[in-house]
C-alpha atoms as a PDB file:
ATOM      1  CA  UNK A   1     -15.666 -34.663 -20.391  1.00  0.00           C
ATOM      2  CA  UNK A   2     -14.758 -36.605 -17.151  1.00  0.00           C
ATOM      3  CA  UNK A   3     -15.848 -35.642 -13.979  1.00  0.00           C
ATOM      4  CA  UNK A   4     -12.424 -34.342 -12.954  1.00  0.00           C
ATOM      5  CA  UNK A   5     -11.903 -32.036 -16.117  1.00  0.00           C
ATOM      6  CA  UNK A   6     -15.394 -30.679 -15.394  1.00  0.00           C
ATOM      7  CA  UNK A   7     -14.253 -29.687 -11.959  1.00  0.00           C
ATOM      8  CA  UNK A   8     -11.359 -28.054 -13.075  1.00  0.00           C
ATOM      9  CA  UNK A   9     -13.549 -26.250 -15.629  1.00  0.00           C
ATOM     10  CA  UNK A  10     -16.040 -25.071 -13.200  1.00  0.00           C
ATOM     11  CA  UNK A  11     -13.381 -23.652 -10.782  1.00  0.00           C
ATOM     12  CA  UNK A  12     -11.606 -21.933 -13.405  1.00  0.00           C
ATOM     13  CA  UNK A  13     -14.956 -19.981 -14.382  1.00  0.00           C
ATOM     14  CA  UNK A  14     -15.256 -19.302 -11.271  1.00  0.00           C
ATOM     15  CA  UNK A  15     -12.058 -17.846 -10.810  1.00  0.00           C
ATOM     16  CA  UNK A  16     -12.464 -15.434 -14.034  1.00  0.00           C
ATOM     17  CA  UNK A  17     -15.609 -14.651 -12.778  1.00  0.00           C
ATOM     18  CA  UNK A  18     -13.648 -13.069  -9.572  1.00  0.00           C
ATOM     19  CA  UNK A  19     -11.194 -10.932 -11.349  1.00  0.00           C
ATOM     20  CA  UNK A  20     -13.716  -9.276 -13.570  1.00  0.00           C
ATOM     21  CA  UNK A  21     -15.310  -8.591 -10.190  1.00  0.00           C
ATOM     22  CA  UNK A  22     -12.023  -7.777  -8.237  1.00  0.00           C
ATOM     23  CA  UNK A  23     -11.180  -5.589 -11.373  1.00  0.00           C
ATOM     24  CA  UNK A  24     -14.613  -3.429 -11.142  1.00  0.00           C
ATOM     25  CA  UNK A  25     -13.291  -3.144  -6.962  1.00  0.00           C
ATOM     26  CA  UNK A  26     -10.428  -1.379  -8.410  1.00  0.00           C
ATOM     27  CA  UNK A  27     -12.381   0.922  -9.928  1.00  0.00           C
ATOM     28  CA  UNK A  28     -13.916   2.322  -6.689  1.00  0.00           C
ATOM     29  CA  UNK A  29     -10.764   3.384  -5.188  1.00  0.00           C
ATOM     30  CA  UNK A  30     -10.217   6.337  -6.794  1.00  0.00           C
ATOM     31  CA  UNK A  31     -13.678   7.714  -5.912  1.00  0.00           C
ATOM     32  CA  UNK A  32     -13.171   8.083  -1.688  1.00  0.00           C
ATOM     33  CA  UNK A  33     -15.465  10.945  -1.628  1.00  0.00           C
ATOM     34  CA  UNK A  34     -17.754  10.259  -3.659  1.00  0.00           C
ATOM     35  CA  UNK A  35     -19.017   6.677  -2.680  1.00  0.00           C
ATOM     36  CA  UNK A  36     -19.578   7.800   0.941  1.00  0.00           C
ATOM     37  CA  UNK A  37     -18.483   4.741   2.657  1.00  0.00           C
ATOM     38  CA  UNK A  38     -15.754   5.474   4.776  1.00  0.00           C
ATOM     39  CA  UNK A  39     -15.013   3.192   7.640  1.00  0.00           C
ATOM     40  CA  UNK A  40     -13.777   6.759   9.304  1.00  0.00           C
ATOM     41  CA  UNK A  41     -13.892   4.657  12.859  1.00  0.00           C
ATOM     42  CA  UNK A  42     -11.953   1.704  11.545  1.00  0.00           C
ATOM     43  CA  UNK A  43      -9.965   3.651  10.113  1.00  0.00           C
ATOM     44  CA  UNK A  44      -8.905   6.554  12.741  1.00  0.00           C
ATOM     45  CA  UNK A  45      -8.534   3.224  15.135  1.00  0.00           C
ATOM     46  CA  UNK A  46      -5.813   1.635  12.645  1.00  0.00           C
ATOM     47  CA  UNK A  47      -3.570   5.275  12.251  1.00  0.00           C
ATOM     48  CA  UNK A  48      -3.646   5.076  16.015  1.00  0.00           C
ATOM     49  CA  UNK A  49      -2.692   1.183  16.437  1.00  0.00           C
ATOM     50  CA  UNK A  50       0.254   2.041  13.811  1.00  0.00           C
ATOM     51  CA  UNK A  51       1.630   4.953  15.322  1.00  0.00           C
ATOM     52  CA  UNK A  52       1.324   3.338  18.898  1.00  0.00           C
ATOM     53  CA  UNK A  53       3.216   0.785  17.759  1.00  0.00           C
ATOM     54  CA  UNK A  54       6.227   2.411  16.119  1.00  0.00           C
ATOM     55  CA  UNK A  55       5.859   5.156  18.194  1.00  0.00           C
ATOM     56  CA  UNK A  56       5.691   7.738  15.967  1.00  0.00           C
ATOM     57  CA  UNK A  57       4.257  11.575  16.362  1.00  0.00           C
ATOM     58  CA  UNK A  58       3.305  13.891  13.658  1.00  0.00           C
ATOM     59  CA  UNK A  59       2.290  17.491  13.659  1.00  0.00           C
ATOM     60  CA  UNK A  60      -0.691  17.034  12.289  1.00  0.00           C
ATOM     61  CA  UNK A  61      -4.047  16.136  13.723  1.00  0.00           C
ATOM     62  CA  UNK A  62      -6.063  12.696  14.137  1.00  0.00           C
ATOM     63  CA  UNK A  63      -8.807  14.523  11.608  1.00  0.00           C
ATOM     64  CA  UNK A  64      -5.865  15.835   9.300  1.00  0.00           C
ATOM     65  CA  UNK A  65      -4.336  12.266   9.422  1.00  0.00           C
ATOM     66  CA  UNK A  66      -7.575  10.566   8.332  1.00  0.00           C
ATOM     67  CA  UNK A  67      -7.999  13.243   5.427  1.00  0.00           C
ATOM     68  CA  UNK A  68      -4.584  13.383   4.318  1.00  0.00           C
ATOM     69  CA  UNK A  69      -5.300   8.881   4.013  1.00  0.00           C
ATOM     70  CA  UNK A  70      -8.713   9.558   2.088  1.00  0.00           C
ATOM     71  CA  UNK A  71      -6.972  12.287  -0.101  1.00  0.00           C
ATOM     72  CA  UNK A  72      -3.515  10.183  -0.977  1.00  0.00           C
ATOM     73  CA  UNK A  73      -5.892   7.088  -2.197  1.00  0.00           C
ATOM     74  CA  UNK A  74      -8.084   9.885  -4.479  1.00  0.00           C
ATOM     75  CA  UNK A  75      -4.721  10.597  -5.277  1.00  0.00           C
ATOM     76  CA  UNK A  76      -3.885  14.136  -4.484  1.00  0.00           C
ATOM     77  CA  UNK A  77      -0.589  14.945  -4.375  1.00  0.00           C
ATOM     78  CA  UNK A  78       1.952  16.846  -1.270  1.00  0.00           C
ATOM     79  CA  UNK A  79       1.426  20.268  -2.361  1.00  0.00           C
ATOM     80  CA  UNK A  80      -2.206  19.909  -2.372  1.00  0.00           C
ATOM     81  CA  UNK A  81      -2.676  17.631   0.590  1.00  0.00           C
ATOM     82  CA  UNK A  82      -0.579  20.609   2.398  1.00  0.00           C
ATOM     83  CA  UNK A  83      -3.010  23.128   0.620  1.00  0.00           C
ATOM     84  CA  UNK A  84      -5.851  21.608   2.183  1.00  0.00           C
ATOM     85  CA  UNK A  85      -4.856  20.786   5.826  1.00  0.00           C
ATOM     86  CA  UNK A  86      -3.018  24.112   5.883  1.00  0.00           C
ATOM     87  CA  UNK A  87       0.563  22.720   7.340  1.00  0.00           C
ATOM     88  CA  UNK A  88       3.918  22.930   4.924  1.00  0.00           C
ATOM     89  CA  UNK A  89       4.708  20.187   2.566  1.00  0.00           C
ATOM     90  CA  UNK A  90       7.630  18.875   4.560  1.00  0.00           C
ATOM     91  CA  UNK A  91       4.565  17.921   7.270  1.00  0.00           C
ATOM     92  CA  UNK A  92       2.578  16.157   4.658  1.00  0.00           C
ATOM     93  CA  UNK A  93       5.308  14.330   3.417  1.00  0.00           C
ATOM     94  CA  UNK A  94       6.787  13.233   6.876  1.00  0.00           C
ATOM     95  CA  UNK A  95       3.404  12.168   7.938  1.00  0.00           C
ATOM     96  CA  UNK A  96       2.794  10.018   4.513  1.00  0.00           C
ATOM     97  CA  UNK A  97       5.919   8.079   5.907  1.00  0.00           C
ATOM     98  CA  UNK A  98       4.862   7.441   9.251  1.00  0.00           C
ATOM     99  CA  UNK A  99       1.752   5.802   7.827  1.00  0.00           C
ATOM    100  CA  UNK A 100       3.526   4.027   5.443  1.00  0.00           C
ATOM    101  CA  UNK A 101       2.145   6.081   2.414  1.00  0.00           C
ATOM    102  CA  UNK A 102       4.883   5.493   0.023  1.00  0.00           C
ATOM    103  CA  UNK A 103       4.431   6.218  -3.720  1.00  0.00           C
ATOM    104  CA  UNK A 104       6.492   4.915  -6.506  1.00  0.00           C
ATOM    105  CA  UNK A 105       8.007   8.165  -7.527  1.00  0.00           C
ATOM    106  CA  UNK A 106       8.955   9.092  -3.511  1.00  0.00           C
ATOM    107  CA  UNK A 107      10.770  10.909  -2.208  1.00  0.00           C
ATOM    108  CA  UNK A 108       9.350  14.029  -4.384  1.00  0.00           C
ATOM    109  CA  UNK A 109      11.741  16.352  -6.234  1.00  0.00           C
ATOM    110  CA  UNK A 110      14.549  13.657  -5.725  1.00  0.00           C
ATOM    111  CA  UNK A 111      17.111  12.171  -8.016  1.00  0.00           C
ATOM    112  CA  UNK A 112      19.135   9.606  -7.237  1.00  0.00           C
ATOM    113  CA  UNK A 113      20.005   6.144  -9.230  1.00  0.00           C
ATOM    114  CA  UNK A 114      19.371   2.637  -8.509  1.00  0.00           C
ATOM    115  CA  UNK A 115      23.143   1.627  -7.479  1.00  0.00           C
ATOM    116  CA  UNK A 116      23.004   5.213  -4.709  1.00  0.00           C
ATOM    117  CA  UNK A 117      19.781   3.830  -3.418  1.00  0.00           C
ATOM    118  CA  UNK A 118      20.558   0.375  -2.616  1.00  0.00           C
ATOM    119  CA  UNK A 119      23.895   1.913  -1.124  1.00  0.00           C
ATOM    120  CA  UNK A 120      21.117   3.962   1.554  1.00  0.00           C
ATOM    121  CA  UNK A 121      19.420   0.884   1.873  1.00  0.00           C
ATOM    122  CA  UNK A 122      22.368  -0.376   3.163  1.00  0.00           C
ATOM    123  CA  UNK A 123      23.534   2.176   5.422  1.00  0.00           C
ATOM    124  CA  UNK A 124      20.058   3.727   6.293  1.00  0.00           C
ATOM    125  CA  UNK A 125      20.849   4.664   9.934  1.00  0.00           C
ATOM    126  CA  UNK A 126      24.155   6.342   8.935  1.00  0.00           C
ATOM    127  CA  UNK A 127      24.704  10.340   9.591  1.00  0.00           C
ATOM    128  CA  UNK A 128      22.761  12.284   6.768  1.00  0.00           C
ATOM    129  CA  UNK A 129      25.375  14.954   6.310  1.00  0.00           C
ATOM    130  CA  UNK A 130      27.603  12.359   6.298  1.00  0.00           C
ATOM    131  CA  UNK A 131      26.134  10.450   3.419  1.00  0.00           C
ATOM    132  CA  UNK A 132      25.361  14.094   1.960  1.00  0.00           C
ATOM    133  CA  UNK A 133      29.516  14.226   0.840  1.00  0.00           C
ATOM    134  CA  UNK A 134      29.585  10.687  -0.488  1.00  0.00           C
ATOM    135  CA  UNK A 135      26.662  10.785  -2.444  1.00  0.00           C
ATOM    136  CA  UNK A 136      26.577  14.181  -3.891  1.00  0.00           C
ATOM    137  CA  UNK A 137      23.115  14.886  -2.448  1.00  0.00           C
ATOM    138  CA  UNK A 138      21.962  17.566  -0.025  1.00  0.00           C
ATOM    139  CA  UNK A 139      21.432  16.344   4.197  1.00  0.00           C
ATOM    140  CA  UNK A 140      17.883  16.937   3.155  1.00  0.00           C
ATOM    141  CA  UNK A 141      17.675  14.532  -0.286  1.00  0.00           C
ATOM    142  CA  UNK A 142      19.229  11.912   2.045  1.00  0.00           C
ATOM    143  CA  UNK A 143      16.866  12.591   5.087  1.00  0.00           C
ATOM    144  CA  UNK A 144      13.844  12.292   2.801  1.00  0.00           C
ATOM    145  CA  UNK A 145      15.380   9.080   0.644  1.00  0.00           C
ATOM    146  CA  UNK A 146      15.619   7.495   3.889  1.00  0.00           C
ATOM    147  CA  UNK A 147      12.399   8.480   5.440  1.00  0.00           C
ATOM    148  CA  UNK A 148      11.389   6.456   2.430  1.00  0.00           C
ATOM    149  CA  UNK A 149      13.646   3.331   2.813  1.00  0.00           C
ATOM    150  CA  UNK A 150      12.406   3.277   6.534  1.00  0.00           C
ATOM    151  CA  UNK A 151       8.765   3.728   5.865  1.00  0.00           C
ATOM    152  CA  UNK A 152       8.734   0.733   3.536  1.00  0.00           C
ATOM    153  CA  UNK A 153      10.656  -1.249   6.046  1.00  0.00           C
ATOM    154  CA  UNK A 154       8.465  -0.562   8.921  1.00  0.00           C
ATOM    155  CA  UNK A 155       5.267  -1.785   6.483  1.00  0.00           C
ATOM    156  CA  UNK A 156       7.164  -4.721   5.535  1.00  0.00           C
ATOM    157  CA  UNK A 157       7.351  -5.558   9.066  1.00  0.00           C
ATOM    158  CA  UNK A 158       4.015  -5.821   9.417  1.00  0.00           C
ATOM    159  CA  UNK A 159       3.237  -7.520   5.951  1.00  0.00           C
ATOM    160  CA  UNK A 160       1.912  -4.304   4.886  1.00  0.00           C
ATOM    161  CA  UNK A 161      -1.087  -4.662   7.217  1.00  0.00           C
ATOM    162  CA  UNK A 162      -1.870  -1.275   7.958  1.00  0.00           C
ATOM    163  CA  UNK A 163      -2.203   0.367   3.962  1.00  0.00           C
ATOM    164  CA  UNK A 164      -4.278  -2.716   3.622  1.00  0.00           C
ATOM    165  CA  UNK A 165      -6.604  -1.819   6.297  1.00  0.00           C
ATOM    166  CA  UNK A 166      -6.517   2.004   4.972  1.00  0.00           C
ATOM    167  CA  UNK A 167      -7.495   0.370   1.810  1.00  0.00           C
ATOM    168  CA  UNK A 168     -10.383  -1.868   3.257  1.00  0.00           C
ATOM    169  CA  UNK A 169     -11.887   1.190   5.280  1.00  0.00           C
ATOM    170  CA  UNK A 170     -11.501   3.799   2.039  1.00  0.00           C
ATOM    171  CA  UNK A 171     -13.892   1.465  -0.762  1.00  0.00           C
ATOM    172  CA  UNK A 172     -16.734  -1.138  -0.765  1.00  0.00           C
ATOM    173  CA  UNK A 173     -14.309  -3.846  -0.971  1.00  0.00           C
ATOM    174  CA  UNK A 174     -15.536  -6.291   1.840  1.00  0.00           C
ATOM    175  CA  UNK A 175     -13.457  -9.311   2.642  1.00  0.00           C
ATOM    176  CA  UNK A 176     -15.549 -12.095   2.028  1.00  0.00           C
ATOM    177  CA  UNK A 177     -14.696 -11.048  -1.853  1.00  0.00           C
ATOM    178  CA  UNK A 178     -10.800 -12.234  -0.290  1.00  0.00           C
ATOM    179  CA  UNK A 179     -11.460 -15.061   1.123  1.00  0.00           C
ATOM    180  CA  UNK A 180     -14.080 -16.681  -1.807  1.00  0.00           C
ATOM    181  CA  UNK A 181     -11.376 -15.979  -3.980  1.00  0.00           C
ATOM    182  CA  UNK A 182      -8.699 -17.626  -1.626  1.00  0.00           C
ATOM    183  CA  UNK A 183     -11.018 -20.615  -1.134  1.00  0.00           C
ATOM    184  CA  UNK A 184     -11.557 -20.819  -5.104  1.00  0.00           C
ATOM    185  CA  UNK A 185      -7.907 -20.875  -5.613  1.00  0.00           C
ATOM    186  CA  UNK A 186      -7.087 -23.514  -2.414  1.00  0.00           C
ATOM    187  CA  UNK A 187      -9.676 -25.742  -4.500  1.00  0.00           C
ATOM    188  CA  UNK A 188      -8.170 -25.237  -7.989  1.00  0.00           C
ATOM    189  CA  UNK A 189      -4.646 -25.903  -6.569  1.00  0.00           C
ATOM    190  CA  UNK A 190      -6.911 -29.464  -4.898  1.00  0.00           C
ATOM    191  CA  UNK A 191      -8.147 -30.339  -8.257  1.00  0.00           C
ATOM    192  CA  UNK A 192      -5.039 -30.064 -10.050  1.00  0.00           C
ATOM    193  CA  UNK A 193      -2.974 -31.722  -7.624  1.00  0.00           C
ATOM    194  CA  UNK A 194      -5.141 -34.977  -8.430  1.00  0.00           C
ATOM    195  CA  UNK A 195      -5.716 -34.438 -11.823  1.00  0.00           C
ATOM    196  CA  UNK A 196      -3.737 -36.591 -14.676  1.00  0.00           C
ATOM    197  CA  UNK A 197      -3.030 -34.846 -17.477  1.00  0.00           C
ATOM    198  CA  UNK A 198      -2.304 -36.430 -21.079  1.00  0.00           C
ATOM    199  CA  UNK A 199      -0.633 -34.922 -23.884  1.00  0.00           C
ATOM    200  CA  UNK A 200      -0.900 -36.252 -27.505  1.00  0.00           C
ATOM    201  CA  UNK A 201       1.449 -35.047 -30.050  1.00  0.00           C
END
């Protein structure tokens, strides 16, 4: 084995070795409560920064805010996140989309196909009730479909920064764990770039 196929060899390892690790972080982050290391600080200070900056208010407190972030990532759903901050479900929901806390099966108790929603993409700051007649859907469907579009627009604008940070504050995930694995793979992709490979048939 030459030197440069030994390289390669080593950083792969290496590599494998950081998913197995990355994959026993993924465990953690359905367990909020119970690991007990909540960045509560960090994290009251990034809800703030992201509502500043799309200047958004919400009915519900800085403390209900921060639980209704812990609870979503333990996964608890709108009816009872509302349960336990004692505010309707229409407050939980609205406030899950100002901090860009979208789930895959949003809005809840919605139907509508993939063909109406890229038509709402399209036309997301038209008149509800006006959309309400084209599409067959009530003012509110339409309201809460585009309270969706718009909340994953907003975190797209900002590469997603903020659930990231949510995420970072909510497990034992540190970044260094990131960046090795970032530096791993910016010296695999050096390797490989000066590596010849030969292939016998």
């Amino acid at each position: 084995m030459d030197e440069k196929t030994e390289e390669l060899r080593d950083i792969f390892l290496d590599v494998s070795e950081e998913e197995a690790v990355t994959e026993s972080q993924e465990e953690l982050r359905g367990s909020v409560a119970d690991s007990g290391k909540v960045d509560r600080e960090r994290l009251t200070g990034a809800i703030e920064e992201l509502e500043e900056k799309f200047d958004i208010e919400t009915d519900c407190s800085t403390e209900q805010r921060q639980t209704l972030v812990e609870r979503f990532y333990e996964g608890a759903d709108d009816e009872t996140l509302a349960a336990e901050l004692s505010v309707p479900t229409a407050t939980v929901f609205e406030t899950r989309m100002s901090l860009h806390l979208v789930r895959d099966d949003d809005p809840p108790a919605v139907t509508a196909s993939e063909e109406t929603w890229e038509l709402l993409r399209e036309r997301a700051d038209a008149d509800p009730e006006t959309l309400a007649a084209e599409f067959d859907l009530t003012a509110t469907e339409i309201e809460r479909i585009l309270a969706v579009v718009q909340a994953n627009a907003r975190s797209r604008r900002v590469s997603h920064r903020f659930r990231t940070t949510f995420e970072e504050c909510l497990t034992d995930i540190e970044l260094s764990t990131q960046l090795a694995a970032d530096a791993q793979r910016d010296g695999l992709d050096e390797a490989t770039e000066d590596a010849e490979v030969d292939v016998e048939f």
